[in-house]
N, C-alpha and C. Protein backbone atom coordinates (compact mmCIF):
# COMPACT_ATOMS: atom_id res chain seq x y z
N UNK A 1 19.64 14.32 -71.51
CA UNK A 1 18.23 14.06 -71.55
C UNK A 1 17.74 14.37 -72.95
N UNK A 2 16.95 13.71 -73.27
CA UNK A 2 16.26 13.62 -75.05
C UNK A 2 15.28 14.57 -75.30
N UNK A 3 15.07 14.84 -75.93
CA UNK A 3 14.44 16.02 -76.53
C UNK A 3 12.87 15.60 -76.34
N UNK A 4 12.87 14.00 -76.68
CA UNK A 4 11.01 13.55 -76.27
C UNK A 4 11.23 13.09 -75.18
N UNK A 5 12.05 13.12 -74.23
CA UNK A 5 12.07 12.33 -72.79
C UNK A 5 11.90 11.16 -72.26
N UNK A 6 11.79 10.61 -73.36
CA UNK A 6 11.58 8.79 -73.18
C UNK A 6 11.29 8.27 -72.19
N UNK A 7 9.79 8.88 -72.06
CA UNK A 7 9.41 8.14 -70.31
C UNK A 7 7.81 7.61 -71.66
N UNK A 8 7.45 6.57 -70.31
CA UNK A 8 6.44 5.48 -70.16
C UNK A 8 5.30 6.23 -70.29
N UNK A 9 4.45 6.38 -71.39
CA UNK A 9 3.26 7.06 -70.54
C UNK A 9 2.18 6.33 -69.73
N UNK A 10 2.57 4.92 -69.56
CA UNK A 10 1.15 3.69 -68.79
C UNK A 10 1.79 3.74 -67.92
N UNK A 11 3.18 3.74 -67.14
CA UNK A 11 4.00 3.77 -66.26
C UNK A 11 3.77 5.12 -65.63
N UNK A 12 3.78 4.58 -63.88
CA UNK A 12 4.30 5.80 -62.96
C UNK A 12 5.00 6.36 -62.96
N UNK A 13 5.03 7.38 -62.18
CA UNK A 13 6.39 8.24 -62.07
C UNK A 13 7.69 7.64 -61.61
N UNK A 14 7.20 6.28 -60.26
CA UNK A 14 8.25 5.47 -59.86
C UNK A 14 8.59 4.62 -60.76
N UNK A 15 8.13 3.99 -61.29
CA UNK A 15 8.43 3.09 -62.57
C UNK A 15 9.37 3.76 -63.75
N UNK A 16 8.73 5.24 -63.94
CA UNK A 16 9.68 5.74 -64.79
C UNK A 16 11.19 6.64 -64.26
N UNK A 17 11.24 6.61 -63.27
CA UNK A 17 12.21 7.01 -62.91
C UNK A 17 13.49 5.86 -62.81
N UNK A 18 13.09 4.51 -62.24
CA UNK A 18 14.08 3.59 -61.70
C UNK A 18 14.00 2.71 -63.20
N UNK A 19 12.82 2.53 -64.12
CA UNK A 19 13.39 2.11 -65.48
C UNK A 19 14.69 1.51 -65.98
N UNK A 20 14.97 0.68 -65.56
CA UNK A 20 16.38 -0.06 -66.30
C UNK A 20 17.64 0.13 -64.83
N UNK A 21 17.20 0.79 -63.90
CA UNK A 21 17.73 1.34 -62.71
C UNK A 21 16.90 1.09 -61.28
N UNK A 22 16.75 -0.33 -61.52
CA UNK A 22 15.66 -0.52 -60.71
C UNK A 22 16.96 -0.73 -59.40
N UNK A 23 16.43 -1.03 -57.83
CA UNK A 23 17.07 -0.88 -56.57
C UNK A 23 18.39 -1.95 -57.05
N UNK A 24 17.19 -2.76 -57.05
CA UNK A 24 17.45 -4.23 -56.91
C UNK A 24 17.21 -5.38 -58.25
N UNK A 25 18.43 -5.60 -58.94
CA UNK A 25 18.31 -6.50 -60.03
C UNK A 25 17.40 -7.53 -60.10
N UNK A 26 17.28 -8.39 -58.78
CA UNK A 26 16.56 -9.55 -58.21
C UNK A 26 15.14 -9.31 -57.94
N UNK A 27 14.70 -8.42 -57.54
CA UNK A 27 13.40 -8.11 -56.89
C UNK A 27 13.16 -6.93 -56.99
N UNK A 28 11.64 -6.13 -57.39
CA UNK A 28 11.82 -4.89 -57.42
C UNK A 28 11.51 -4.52 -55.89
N UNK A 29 11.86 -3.64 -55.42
CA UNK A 29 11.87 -3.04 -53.76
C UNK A 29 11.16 -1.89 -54.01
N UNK A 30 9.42 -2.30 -54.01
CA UNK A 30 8.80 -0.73 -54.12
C UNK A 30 9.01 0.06 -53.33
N UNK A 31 9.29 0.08 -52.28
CA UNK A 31 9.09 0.82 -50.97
C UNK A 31 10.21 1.64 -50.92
N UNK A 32 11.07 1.26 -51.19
CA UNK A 32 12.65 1.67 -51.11
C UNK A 32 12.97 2.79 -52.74
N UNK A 33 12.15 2.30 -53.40
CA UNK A 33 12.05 2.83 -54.72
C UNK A 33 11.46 4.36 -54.77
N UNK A 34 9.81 3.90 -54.24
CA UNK A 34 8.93 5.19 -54.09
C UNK A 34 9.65 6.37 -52.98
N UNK A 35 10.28 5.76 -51.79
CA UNK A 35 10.82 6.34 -50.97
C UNK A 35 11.95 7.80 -51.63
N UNK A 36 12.92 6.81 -52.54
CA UNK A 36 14.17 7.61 -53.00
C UNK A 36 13.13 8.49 -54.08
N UNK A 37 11.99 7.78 -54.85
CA UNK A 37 11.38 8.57 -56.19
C UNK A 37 11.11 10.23 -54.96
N UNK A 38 10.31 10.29 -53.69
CA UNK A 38 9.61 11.31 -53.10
C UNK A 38 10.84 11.89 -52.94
N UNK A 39 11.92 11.59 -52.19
CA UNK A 39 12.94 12.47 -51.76
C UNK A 39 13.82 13.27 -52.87
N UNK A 40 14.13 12.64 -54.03
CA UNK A 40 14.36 13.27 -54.96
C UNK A 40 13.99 14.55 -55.51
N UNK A 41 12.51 13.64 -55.92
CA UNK A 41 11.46 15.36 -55.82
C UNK A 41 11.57 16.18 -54.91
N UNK A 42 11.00 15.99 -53.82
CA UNK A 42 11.18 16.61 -52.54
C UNK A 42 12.30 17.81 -53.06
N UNK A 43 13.75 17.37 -53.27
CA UNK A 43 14.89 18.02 -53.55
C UNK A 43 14.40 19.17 -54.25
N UNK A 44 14.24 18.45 -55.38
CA UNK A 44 13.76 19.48 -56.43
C UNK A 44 12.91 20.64 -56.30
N UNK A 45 12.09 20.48 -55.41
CA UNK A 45 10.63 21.28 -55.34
C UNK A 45 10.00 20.71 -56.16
N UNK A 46 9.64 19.97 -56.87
CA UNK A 46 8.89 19.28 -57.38
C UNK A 46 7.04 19.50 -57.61
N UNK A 47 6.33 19.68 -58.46
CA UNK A 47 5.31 19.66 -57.90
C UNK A 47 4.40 18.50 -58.83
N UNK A 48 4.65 17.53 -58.61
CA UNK A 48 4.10 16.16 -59.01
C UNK A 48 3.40 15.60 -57.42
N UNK A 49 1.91 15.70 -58.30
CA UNK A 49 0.95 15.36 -57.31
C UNK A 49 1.07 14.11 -56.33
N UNK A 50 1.68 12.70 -56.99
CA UNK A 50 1.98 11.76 -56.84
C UNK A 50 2.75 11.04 -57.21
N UNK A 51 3.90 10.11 -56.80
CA UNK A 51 4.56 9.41 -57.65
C UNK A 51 3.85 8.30 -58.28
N UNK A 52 2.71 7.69 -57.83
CA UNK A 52 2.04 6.64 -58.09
C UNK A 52 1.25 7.19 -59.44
N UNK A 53 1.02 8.39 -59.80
CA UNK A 53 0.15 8.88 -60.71
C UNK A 53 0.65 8.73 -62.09
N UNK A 54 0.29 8.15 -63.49
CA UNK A 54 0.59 7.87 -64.40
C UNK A 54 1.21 8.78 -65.59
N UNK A 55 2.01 8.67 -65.91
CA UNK A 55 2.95 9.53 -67.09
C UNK A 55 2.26 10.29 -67.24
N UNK A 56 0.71 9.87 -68.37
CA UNK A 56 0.37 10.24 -69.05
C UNK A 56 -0.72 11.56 -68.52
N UNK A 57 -0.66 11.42 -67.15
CA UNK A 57 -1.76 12.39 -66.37
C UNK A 57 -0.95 13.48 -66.47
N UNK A 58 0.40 13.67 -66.49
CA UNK A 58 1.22 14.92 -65.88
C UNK A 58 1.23 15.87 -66.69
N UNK A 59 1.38 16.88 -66.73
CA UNK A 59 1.34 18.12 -67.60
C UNK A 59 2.75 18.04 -68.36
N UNK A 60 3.33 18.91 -69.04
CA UNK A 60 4.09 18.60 -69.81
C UNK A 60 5.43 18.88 -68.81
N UNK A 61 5.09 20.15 -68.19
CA UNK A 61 6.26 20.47 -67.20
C UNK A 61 6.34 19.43 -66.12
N UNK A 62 5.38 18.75 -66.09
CA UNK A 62 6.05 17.63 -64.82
C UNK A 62 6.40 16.67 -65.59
N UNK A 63 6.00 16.58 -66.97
CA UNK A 63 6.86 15.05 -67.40
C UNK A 63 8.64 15.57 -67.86
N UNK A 64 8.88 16.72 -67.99
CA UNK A 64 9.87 17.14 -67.80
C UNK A 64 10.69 17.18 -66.72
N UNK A 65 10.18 17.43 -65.52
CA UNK A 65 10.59 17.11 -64.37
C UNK A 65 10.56 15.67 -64.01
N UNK A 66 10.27 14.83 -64.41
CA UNK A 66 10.25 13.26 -64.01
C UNK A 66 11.59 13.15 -64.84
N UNK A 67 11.70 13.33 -66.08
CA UNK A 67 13.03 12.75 -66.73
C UNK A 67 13.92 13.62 -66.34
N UNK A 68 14.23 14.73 -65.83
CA UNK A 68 15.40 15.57 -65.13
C UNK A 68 15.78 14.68 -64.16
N UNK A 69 14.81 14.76 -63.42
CA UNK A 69 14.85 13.88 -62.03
C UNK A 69 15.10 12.22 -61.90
N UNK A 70 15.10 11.67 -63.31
CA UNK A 70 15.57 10.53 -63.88
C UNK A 70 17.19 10.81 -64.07
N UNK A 71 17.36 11.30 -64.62
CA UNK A 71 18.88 11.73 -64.87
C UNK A 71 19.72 12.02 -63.43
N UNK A 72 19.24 12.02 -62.68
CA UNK A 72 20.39 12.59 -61.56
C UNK A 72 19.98 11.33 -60.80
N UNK A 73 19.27 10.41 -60.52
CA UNK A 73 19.47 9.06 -59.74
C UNK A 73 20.67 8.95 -59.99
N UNK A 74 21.61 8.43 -60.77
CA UNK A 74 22.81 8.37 -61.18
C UNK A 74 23.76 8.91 -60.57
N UNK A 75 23.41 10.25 -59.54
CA UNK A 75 24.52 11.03 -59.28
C UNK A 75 25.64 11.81 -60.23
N UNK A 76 25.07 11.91 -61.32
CA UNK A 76 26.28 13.17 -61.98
C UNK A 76 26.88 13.52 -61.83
N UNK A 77 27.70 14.73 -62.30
CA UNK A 77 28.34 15.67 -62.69
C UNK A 77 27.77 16.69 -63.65
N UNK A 78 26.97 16.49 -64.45
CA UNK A 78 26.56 17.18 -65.68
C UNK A 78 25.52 16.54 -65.87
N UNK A 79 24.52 17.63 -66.39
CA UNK A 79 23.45 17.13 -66.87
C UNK A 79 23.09 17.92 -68.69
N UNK A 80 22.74 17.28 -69.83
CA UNK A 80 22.60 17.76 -70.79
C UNK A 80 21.10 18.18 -71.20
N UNK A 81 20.55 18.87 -71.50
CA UNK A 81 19.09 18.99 -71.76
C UNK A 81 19.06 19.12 -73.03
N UNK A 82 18.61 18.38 -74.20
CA UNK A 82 18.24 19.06 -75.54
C UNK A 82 16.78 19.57 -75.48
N UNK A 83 16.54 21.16 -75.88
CA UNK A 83 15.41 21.87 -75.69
C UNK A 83 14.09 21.42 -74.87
N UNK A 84 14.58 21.94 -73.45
CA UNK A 84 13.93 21.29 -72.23
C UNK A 84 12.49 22.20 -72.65
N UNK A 85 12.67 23.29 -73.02
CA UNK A 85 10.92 23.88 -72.89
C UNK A 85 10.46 24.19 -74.21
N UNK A 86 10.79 22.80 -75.14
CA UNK A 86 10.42 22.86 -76.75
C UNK A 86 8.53 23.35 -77.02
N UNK A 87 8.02 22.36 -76.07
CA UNK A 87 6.52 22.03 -76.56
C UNK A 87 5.90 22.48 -75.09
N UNK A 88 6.77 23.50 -74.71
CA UNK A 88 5.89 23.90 -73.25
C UNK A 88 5.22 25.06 -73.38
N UNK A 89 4.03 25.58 -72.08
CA UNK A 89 3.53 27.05 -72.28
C UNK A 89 4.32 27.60 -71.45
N UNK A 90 3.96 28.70 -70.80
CA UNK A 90 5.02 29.86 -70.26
C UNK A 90 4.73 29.39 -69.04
N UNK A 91 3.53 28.66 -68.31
CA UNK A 91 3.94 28.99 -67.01
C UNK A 91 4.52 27.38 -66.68
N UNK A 92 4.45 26.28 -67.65
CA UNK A 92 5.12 25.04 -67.55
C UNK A 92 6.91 25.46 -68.08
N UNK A 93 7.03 26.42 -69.04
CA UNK A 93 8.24 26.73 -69.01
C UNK A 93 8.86 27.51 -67.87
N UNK A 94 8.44 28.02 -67.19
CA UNK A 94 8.87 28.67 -66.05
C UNK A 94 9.03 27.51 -64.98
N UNK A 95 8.49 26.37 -64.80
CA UNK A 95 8.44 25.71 -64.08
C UNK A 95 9.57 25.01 -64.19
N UNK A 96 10.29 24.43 -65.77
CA UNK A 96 11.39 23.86 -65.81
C UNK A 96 12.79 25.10 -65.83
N UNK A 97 12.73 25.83 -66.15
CA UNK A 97 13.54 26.91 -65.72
C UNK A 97 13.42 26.99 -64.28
N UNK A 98 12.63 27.40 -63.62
CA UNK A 98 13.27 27.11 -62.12
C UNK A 98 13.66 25.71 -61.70
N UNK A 99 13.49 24.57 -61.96
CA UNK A 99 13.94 23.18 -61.91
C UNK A 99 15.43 23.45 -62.24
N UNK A 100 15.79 24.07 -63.68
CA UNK A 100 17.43 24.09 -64.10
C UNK A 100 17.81 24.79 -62.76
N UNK A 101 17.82 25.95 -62.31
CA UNK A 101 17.80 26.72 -61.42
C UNK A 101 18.31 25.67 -60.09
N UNK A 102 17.40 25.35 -59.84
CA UNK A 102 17.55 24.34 -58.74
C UNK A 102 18.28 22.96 -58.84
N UNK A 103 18.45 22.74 -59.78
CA UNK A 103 19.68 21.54 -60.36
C UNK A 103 21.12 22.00 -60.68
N UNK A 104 21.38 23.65 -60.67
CA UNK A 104 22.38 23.93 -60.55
C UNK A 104 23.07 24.32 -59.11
N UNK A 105 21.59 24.71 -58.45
CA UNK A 105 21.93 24.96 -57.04
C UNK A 105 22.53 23.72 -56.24
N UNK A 106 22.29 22.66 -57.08
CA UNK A 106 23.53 21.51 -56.33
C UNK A 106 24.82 21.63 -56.53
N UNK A 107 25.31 21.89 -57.29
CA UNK A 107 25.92 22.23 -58.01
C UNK A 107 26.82 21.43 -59.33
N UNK A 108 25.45 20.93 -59.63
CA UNK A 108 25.69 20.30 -61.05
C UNK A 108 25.55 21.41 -62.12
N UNK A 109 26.83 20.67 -63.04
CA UNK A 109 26.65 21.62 -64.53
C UNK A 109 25.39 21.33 -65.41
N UNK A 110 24.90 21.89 -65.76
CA UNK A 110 23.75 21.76 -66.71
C UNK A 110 23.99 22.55 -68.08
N UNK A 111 24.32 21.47 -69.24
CA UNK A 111 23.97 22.19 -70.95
C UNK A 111 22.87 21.99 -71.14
N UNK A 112 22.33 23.31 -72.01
CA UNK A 112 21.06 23.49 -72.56
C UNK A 112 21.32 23.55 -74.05
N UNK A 113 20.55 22.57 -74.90
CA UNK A 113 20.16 23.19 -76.22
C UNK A 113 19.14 23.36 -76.85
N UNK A 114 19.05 24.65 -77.21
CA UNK A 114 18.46 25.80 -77.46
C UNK A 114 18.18 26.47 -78.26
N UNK A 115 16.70 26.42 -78.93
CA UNK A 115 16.68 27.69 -80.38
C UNK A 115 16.19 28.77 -79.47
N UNK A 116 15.97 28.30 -78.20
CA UNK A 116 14.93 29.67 -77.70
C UNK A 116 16.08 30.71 -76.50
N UNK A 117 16.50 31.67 -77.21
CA UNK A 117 17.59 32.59 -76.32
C UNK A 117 17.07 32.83 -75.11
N UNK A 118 15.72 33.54 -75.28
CA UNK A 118 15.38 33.87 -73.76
C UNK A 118 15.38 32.91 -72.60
N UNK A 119 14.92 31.86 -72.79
CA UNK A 119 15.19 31.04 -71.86
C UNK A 119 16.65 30.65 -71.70
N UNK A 120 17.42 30.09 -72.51
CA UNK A 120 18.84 30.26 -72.07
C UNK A 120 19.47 31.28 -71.45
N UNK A 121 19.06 32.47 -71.56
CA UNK A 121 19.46 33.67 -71.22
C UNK A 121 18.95 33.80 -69.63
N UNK A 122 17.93 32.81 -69.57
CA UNK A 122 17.37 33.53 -68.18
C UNK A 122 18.01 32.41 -67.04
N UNK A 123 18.86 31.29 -67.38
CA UNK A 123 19.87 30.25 -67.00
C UNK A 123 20.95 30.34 -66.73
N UNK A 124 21.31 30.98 -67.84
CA UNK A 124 22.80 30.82 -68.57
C UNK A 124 23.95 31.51 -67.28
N UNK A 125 25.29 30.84 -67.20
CA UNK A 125 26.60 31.24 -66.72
C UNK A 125 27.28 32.17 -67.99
N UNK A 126 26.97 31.28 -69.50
CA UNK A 126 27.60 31.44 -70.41
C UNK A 126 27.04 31.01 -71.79
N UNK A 127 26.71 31.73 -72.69
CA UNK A 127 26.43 31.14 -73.69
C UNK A 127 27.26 30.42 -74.77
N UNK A 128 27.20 29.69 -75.61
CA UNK A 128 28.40 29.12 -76.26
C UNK A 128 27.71 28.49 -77.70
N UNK A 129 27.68 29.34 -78.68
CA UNK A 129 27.53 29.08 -80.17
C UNK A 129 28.08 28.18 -80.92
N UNK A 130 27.60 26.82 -81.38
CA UNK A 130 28.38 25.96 -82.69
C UNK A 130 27.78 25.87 -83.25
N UNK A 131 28.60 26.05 -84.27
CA UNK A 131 27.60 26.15 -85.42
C UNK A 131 28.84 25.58 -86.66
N UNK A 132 28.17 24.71 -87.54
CA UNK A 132 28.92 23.26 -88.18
C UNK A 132 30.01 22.96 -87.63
N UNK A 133 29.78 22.43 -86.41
CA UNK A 133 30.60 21.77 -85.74
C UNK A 133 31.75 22.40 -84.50
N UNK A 134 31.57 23.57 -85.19
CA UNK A 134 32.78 24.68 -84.49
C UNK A 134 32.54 25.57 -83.24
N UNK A 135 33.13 25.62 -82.45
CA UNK A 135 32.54 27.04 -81.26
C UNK A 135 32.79 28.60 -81.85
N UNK A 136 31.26 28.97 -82.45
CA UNK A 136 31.52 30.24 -82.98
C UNK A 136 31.42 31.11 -81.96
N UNK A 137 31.59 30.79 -81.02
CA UNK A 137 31.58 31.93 -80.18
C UNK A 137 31.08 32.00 -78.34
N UNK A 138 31.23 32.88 -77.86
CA UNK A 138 31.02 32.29 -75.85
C UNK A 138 30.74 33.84 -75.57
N UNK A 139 29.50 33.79 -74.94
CA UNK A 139 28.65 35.18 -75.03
C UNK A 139 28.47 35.00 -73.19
N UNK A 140 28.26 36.43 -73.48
CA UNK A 140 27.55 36.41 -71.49
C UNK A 140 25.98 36.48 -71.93
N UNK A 141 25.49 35.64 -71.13
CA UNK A 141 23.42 36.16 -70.78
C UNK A 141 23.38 37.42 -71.04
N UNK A 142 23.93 38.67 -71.37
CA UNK A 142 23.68 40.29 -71.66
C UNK A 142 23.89 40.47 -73.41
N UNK A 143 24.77 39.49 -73.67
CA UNK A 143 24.88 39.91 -74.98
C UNK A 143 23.71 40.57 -75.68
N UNK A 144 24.07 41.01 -76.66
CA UNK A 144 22.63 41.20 -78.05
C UNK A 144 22.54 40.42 -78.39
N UNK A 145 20.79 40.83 -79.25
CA UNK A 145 20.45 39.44 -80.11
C UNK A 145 21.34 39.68 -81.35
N UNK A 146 21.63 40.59 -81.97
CA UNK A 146 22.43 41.32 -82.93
C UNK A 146 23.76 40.46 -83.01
N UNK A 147 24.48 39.82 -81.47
CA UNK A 147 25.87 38.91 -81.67
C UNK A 147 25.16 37.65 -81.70
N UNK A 148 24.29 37.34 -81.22
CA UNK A 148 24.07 36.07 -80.97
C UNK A 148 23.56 35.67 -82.46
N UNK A 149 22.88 36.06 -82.96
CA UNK A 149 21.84 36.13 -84.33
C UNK A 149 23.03 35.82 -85.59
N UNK A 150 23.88 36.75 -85.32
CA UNK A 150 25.24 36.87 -86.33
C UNK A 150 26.26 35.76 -86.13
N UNK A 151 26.42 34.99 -85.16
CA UNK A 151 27.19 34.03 -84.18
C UNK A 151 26.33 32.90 -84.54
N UNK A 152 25.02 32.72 -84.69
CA UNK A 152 24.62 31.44 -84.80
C UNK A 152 23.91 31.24 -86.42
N UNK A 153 24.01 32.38 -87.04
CA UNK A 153 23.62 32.24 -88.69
C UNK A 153 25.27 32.83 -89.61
N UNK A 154 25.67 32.82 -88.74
CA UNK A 154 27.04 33.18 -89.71
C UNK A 154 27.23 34.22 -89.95
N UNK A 155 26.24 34.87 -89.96
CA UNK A 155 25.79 36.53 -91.04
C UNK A 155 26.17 37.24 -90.15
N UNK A 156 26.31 38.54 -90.48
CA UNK A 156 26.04 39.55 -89.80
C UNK A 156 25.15 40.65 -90.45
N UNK A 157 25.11 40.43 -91.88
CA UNK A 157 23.86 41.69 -92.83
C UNK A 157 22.88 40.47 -92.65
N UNK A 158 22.02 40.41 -92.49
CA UNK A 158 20.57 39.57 -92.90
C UNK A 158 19.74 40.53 -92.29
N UNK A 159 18.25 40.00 -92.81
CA UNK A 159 17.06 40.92 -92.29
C UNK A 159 16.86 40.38 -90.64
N UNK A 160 16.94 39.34 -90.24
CA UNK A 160 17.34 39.38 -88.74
C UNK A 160 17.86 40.55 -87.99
N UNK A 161 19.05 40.91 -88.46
CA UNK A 161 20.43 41.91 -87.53
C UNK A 161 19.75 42.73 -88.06
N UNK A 162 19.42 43.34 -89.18
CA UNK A 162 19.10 44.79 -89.76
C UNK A 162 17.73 45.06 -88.91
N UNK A 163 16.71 44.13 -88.80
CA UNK A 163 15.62 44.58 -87.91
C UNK A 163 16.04 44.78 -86.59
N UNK A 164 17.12 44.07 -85.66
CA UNK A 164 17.24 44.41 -84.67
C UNK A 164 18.19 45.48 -84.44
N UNK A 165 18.78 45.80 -85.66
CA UNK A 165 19.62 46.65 -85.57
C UNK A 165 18.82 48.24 -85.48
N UNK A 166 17.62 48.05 -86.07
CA UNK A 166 16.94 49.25 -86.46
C UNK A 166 16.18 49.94 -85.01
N UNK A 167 15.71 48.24 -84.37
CA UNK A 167 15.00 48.16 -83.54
C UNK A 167 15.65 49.02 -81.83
N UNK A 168 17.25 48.91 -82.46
CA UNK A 168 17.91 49.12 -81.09
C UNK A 168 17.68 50.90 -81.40
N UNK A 169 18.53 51.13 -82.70
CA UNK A 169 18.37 52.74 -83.08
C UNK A 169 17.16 53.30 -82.62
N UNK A 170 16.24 52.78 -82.58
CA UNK A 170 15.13 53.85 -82.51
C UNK A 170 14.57 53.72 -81.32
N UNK A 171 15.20 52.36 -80.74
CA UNK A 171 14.84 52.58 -78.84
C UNK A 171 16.54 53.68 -78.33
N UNK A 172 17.47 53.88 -78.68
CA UNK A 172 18.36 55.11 -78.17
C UNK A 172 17.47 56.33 -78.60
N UNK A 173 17.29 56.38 -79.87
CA UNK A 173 16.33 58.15 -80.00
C UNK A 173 15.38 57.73 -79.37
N UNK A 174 14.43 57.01 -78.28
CA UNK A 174 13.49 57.43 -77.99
C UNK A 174 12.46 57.59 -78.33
N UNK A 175 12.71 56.97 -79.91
CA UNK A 175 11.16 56.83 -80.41
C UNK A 175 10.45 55.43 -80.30
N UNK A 176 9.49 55.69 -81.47
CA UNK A 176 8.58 54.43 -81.34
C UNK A 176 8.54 53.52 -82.88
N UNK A 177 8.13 52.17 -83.15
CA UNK A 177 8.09 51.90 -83.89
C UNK A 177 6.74 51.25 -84.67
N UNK A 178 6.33 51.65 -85.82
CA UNK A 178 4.82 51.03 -85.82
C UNK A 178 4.96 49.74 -86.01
C-alpha cells in the first residue's frame, strides 16, 4: 500500500475499493460489490459511516482504512504498508494501529515502514533495520532507542545515543532531568 493511498477522492468507498477490480469485467454488479465492500469492513471493525459516502468526506484514518481494506480484496498473504500513520493524529493513528492489529489477527503478515518507532513498536513481532540496502539488524519491540537509533544511523556516538544514553543514566539514579 502507497504512502498517499491512491484512492479517488469524488469516488465512494465502493468505487474505491473494487477500482480496476471491479466483480464483473462486463457490467458493474453494484449490489454484489457494496455487499462484499460492508462485509469486508464489517471484518475489520471498520468504522466508515457508509460505503456510499465519498473519499473525500472520510477522516484520514478511514481513508486509510479504505485502502488497507483495498489491498486484501485480493486475498493475500502479506500486506506492505509504507508509513500507514504518516499525516495522522493520535486518535486516527490509534485507529490504524488497531486495524494492523486486526489484519494480523487473520493471519496475514503485515510490513510496516516506518520513521515512527513507537508505533512500530506497538505492532511489531520483530523489528528489522536496512539501511543502504542491507539488513542492519532484527530487534524485538523491547529493544532501546539507543540500538535502534545506532542500527538505523550507523552511529553509535551521535547526539541522538548520547542524549538517550544520558537520559537512561539518570532514570537508573532516580533522578530528574531539567
Amino acid at each position: 500500500m502507497f504512502q498517499d493511498l491512491a484512492l479517488c477522492e469524488n469516488l465512494d468507498v465502493v468505487a474505491n475499493l473494487f477500482l480496476g477490480h471491479e466483480v464483473s469485467p462486463w457490467s458493474l454488479d453494484e449490489v454484489a460489490m457494496e455487499v462484499r465492500a460492508w462485509t469486508l469492513l464489517k471484518e475489520l471493525a471498520a468504522r466508515i459511516p457508509s460505503v456510499r459516502e465519498p473519499i473525500a468526506s472520510l477522516s484520514g484514518g478511514q481513508r486509510q482504512t479504505v485502502a488497507i481494506a483495498r489491498s486484501l480484496l485480493l486475498d493475500p498473504k502479506i500486506i506492505m504498508l509504507d508509513e500507514p500513520t504518516a499525516a495522522l493524529g493520535v486518535a486516527q493513528t490509534a485507529e490504524v494501529l488497531n486495524l494492523i492489529e486486526r489484519v494480523r489477527a487473520r493471519g496475514l503478515g503485515v510490513i510496516i515502514i516506518s520513521h515512527n518507532m513507537e508505533d512500530v513498536r506497538a505492532v511489531a513481532d520483530r523489528i528489522v533495520v536496512l539501511r543502504l540496502g542491507r539488513n542492519n539488524g532484527v530487534f524485538s519491540p523491547d529493544a532501546s532507542n539507543h540500538e535502534l537509533v545506532a542500527s538505523i544511523t550507523g552511529a553509535t556516538e551521535n547526539a541522538v545515543s548520547r542524549r538517550i544514553e544520558r537520559k537512561s543514566d539518570v532514570s537508573t539514579m532516580g533522578g530528574s532531568t531539567a
